[in-house]
PDB file of N, CA and C in Angstrom:
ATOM      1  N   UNK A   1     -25.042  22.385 -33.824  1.00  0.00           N
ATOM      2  CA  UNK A   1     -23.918  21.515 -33.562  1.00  0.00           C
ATOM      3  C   UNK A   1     -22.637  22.161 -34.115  1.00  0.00           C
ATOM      4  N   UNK A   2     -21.446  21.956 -33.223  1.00  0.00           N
ATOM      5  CA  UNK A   2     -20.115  22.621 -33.715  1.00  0.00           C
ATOM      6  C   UNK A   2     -19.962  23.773 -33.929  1.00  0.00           C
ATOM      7  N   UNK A   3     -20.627  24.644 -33.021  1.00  0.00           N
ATOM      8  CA  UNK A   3     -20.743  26.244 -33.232  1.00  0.00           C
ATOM      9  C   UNK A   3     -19.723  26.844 -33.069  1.00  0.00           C
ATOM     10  N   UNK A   4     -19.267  27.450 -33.333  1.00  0.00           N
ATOM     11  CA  UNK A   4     -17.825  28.501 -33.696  1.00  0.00           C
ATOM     12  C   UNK A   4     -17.620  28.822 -31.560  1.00  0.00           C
ATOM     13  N   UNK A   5     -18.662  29.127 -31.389  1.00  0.00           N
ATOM     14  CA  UNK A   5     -18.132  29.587 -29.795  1.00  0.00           C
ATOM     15  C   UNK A   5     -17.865  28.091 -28.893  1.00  0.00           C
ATOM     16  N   UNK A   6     -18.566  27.015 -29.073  1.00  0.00           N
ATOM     17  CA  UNK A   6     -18.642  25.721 -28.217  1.00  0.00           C
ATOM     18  C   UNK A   6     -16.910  24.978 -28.377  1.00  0.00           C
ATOM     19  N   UNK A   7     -16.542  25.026 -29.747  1.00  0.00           N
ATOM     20  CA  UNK A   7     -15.308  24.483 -30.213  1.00  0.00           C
ATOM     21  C   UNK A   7     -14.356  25.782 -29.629  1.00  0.00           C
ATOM     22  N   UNK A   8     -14.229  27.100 -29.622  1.00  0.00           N
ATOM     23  CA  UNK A   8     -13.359  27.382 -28.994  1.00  0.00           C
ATOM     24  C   UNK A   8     -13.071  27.873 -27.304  1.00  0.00           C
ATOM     25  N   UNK A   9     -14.330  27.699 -27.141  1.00  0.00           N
ATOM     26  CA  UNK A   9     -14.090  27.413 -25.474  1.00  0.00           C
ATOM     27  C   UNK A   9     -13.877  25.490 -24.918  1.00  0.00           C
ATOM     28  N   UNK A  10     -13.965  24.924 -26.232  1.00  0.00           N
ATOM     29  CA  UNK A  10     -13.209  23.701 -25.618  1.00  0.00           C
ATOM     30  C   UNK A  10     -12.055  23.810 -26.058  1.00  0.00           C
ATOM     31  N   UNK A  11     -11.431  24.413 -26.731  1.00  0.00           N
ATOM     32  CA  UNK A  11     -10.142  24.355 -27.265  1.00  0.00           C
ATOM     33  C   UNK A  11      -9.625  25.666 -25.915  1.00  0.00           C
ATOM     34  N   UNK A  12      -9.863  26.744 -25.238  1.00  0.00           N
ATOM     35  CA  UNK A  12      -9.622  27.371 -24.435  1.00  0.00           C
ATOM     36  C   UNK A  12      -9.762  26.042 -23.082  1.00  0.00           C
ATOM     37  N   UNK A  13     -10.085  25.168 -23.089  1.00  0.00           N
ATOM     38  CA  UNK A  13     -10.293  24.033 -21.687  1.00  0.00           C
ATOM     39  C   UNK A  13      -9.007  23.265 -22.147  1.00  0.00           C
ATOM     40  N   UNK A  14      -8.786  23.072 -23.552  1.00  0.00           N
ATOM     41  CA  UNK A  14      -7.101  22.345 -23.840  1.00  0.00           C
ATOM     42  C   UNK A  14      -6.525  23.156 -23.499  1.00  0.00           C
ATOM     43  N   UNK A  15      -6.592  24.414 -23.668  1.00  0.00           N
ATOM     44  CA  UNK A  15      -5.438  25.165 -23.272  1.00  0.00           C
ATOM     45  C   UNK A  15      -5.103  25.639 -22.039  1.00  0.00           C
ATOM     46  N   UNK A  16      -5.713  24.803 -21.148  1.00  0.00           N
ATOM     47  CA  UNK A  16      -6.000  25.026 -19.727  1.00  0.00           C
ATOM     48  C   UNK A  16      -4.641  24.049 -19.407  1.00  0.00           C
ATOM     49  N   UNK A  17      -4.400  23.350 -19.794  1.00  0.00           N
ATOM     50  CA  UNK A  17      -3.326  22.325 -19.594  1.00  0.00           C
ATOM     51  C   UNK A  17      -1.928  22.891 -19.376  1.00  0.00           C
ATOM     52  N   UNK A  18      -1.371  23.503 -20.336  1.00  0.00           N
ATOM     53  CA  UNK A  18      -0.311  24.379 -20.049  1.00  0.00           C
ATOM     54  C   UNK A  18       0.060  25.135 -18.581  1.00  0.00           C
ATOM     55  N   UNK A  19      -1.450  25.169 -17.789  1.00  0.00           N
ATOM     56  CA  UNK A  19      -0.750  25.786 -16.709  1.00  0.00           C
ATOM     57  C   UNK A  19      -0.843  25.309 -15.606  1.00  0.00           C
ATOM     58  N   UNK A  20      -0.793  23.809 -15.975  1.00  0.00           N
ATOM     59  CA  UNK A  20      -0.095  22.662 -14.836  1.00  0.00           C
ATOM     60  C   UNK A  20       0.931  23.293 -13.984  1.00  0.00           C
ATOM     61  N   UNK A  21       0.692  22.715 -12.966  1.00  0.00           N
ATOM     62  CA  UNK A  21       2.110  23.325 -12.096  1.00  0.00           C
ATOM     63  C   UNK A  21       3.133  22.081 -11.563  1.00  0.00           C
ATOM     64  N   UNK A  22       2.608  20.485 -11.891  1.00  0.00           N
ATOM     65  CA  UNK A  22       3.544  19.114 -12.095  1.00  0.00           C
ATOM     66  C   UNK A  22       2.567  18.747 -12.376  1.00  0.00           C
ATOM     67  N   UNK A  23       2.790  16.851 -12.141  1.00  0.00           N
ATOM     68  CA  UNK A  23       2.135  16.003 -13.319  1.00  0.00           C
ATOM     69  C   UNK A  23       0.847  15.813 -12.940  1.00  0.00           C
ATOM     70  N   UNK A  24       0.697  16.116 -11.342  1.00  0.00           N
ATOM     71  CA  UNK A  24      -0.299  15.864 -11.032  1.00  0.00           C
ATOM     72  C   UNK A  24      -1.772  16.493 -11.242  1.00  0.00           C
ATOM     73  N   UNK A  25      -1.154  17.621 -11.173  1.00  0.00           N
ATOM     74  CA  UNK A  25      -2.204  18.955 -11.850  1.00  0.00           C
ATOM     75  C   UNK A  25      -2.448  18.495 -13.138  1.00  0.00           C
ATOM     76  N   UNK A  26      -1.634  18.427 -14.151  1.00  0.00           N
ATOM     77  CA  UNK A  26      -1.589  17.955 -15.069  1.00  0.00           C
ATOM     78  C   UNK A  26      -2.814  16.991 -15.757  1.00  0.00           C
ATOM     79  N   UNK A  27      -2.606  15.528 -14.835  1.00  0.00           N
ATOM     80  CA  UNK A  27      -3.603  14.589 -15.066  1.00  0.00           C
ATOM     81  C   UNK A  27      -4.911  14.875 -14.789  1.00  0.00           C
ATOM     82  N   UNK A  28      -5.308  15.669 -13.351  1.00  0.00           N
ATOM     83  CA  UNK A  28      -5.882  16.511 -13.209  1.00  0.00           C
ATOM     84  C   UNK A  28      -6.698  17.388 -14.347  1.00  0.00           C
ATOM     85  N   UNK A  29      -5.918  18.254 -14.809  1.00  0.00           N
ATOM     86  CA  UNK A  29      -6.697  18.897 -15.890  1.00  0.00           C
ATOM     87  C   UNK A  29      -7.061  18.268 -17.204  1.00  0.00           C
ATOM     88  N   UNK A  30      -6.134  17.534 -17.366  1.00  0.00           N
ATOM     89  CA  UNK A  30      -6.546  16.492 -18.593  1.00  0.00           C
ATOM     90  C   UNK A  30      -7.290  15.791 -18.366  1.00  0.00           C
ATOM     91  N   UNK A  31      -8.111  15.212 -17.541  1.00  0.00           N
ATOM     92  CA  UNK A  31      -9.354  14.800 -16.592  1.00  0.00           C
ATOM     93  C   UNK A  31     -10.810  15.175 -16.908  1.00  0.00           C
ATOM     94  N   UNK A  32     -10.632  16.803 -16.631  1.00  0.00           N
ATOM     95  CA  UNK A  32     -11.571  17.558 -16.238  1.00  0.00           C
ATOM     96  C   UNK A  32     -11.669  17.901 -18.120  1.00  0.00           C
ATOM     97  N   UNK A  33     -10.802  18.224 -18.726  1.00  0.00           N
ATOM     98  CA  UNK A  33     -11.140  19.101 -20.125  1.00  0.00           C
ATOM     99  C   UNK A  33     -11.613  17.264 -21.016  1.00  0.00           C
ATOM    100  N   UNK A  34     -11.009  15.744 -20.417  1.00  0.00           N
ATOM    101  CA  UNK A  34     -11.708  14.753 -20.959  1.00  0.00           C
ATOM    102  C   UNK A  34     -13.413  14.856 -20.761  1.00  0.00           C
ATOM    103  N   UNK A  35     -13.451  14.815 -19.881  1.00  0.00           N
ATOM    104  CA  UNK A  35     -14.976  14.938 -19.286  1.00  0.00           C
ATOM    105  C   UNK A  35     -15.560  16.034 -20.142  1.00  0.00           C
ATOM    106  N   UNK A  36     -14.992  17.297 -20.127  1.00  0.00           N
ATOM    107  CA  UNK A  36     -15.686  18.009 -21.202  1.00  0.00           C
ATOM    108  C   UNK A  36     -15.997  18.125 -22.165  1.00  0.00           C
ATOM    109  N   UNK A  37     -14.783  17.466 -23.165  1.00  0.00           N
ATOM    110  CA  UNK A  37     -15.282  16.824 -24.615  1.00  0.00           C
ATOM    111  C   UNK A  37     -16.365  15.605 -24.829  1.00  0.00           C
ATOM    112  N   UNK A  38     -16.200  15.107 -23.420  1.00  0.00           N
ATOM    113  CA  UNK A  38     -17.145  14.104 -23.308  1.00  0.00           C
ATOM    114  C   UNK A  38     -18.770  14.492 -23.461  1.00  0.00           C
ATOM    115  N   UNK A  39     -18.742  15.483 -22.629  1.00  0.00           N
ATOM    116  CA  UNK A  39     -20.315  15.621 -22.529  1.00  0.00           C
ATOM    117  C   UNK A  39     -20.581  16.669 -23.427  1.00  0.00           C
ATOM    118  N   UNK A  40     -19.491  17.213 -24.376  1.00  0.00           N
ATOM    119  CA  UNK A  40     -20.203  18.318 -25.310  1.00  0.00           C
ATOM    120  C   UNK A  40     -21.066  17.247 -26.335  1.00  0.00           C
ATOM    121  N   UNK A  41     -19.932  16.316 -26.494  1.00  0.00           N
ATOM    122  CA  UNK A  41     -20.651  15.465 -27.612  1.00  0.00           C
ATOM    123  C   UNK A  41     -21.696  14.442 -26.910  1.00  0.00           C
ATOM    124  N   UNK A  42     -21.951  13.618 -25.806  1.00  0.00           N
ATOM    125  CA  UNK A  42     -23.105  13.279 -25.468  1.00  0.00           C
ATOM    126  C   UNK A  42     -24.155  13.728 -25.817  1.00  0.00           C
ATOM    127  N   UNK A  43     -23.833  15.292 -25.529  1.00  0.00           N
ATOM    128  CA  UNK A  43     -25.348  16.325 -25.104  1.00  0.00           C
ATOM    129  C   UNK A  43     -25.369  17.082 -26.649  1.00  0.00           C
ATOM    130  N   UNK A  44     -24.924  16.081 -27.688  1.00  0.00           N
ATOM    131  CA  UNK A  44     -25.706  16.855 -29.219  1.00  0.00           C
ATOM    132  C   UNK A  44     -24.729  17.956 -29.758  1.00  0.00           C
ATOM    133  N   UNK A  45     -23.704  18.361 -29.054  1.00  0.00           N
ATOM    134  CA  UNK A  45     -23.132  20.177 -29.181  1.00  0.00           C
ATOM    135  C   UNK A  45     -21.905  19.883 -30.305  1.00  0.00           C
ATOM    136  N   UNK A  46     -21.544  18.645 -30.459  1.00  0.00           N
ATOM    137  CA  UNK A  46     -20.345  18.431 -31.439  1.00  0.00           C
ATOM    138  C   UNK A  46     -20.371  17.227 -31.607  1.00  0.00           C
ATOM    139  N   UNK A  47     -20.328  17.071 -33.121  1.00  0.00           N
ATOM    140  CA  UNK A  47     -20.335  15.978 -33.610  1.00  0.00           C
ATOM    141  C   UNK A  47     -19.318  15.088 -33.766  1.00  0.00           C
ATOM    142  N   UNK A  48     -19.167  14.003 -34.539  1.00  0.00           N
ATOM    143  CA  UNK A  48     -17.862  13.050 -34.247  1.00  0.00           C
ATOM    144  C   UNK A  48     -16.341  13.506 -34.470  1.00  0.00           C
ATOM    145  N   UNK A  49     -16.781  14.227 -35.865  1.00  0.00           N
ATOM    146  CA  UNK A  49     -15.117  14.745 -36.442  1.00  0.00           C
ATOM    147  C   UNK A  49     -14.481  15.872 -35.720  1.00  0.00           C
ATOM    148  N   UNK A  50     -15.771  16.426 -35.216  1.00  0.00           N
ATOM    149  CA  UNK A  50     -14.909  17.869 -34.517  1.00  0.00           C
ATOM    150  C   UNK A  50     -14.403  17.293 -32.529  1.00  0.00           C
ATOM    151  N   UNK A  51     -15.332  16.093 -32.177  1.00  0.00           N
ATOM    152  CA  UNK A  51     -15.166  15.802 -30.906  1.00  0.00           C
ATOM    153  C   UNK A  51     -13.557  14.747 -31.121  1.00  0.00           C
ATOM    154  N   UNK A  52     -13.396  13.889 -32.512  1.00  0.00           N
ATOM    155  CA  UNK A  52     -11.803  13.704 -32.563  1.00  0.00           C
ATOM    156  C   UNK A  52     -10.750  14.662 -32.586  1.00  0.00           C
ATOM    157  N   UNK A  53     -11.154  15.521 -33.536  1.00  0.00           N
ATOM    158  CA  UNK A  53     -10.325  16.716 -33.396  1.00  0.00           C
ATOM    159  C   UNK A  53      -9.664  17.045 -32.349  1.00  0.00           C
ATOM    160  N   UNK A  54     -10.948  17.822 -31.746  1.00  0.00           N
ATOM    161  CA  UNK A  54     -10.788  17.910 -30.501  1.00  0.00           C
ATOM    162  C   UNK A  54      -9.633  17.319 -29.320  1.00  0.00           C
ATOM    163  N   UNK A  55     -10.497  15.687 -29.344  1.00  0.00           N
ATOM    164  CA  UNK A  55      -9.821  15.420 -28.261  1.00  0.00           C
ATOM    165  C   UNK A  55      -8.134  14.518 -28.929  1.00  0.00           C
ATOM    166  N   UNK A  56      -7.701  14.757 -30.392  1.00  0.00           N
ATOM    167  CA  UNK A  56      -6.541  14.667 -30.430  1.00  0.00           C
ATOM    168  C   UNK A  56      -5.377  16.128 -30.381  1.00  0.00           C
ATOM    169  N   UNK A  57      -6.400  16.752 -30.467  1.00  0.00           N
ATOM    170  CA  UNK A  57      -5.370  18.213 -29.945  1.00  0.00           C
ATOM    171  C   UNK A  57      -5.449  17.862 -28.056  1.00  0.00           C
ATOM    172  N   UNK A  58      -6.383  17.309 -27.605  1.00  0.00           N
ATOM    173  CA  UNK A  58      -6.174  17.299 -26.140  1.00  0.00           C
ATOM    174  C   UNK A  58      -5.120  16.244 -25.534  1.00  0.00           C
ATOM    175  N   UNK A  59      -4.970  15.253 -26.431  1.00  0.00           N
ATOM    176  CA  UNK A  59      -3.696  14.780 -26.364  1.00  0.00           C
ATOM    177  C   UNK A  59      -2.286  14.947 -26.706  1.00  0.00           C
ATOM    178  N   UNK A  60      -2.523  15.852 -27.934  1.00  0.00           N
ATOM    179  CA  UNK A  60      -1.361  16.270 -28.080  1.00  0.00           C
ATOM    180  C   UNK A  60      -0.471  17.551 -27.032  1.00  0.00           C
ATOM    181  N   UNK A  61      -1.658  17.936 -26.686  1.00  0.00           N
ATOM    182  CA  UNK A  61      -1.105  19.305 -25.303  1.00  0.00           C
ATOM    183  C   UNK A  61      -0.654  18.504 -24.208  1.00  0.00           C
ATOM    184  N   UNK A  62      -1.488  17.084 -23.685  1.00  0.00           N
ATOM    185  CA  UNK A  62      -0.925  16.195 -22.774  1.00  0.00           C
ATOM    186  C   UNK A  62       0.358  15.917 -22.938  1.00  0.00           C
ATOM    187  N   UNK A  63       1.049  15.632 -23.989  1.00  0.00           N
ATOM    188  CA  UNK A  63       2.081  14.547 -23.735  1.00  0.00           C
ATOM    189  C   UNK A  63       3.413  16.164 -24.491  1.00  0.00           C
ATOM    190  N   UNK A  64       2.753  17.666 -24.613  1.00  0.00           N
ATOM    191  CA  UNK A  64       3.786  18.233 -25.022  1.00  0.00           C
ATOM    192  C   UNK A  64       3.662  19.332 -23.822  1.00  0.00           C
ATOM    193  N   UNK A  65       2.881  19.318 -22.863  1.00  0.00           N
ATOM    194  CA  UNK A  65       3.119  19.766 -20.959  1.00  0.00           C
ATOM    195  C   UNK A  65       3.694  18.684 -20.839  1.00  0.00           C
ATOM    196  N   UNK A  66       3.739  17.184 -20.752  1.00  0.00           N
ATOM    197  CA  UNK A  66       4.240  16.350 -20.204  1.00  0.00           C
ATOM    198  C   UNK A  66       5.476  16.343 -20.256  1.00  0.00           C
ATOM    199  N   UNK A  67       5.931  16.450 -21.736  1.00  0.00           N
ATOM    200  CA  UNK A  67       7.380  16.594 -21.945  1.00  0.00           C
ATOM    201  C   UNK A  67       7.913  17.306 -21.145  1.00  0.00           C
ATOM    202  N   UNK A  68       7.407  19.093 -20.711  1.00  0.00           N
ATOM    203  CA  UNK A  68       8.191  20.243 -20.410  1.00  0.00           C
ATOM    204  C   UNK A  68       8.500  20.038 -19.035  1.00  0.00           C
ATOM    205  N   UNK A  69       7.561  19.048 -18.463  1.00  0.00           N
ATOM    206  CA  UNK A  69       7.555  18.810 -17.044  1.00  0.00           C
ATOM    207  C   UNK A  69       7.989  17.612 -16.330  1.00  0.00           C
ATOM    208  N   UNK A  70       8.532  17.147 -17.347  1.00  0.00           N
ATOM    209  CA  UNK A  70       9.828  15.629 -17.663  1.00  0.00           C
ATOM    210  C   UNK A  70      10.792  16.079 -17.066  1.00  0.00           C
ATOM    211  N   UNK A  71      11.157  17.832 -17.669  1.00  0.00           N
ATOM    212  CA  UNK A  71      12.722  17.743 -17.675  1.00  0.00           C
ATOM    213  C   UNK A  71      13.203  18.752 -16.708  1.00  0.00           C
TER     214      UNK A  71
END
């Protein structure tokens, strides 16, 4: 659980966000990388603190693409 490679290829799926091309892509990818934090931790691979982690860095990339693509 929380293996050094699982946490940074989900953190490489947050960073998938950045290359929205508008909002729609956007929601879109924030979608697809939700679903993924989702089922790492369903399926045993990360536990609670690292799947918050996680998915508050995946919000925080949401709403700081969101900003860039506000203006």
């Amino acid at each position: 659980m929380n293996s050094p490679q699982t946490v940074a290829n989900a953190r490489k799926k947050i960073a998938q966000l950045a290359d929205a091309s508008d909002r729609g892509d956007l929601v879109y990818r924030q979608g697809v990388a939700s679903g993924w934090l989702s089922a790492l931790r369903l399926e045993g691979l990360v536990d609670r603190t690292a799947f918050d982690t996680l998915f508050t860095e995946l919000n925080a990339a949401y709403q700081e693409v969101g900003d860039t693509l506000s203006e």
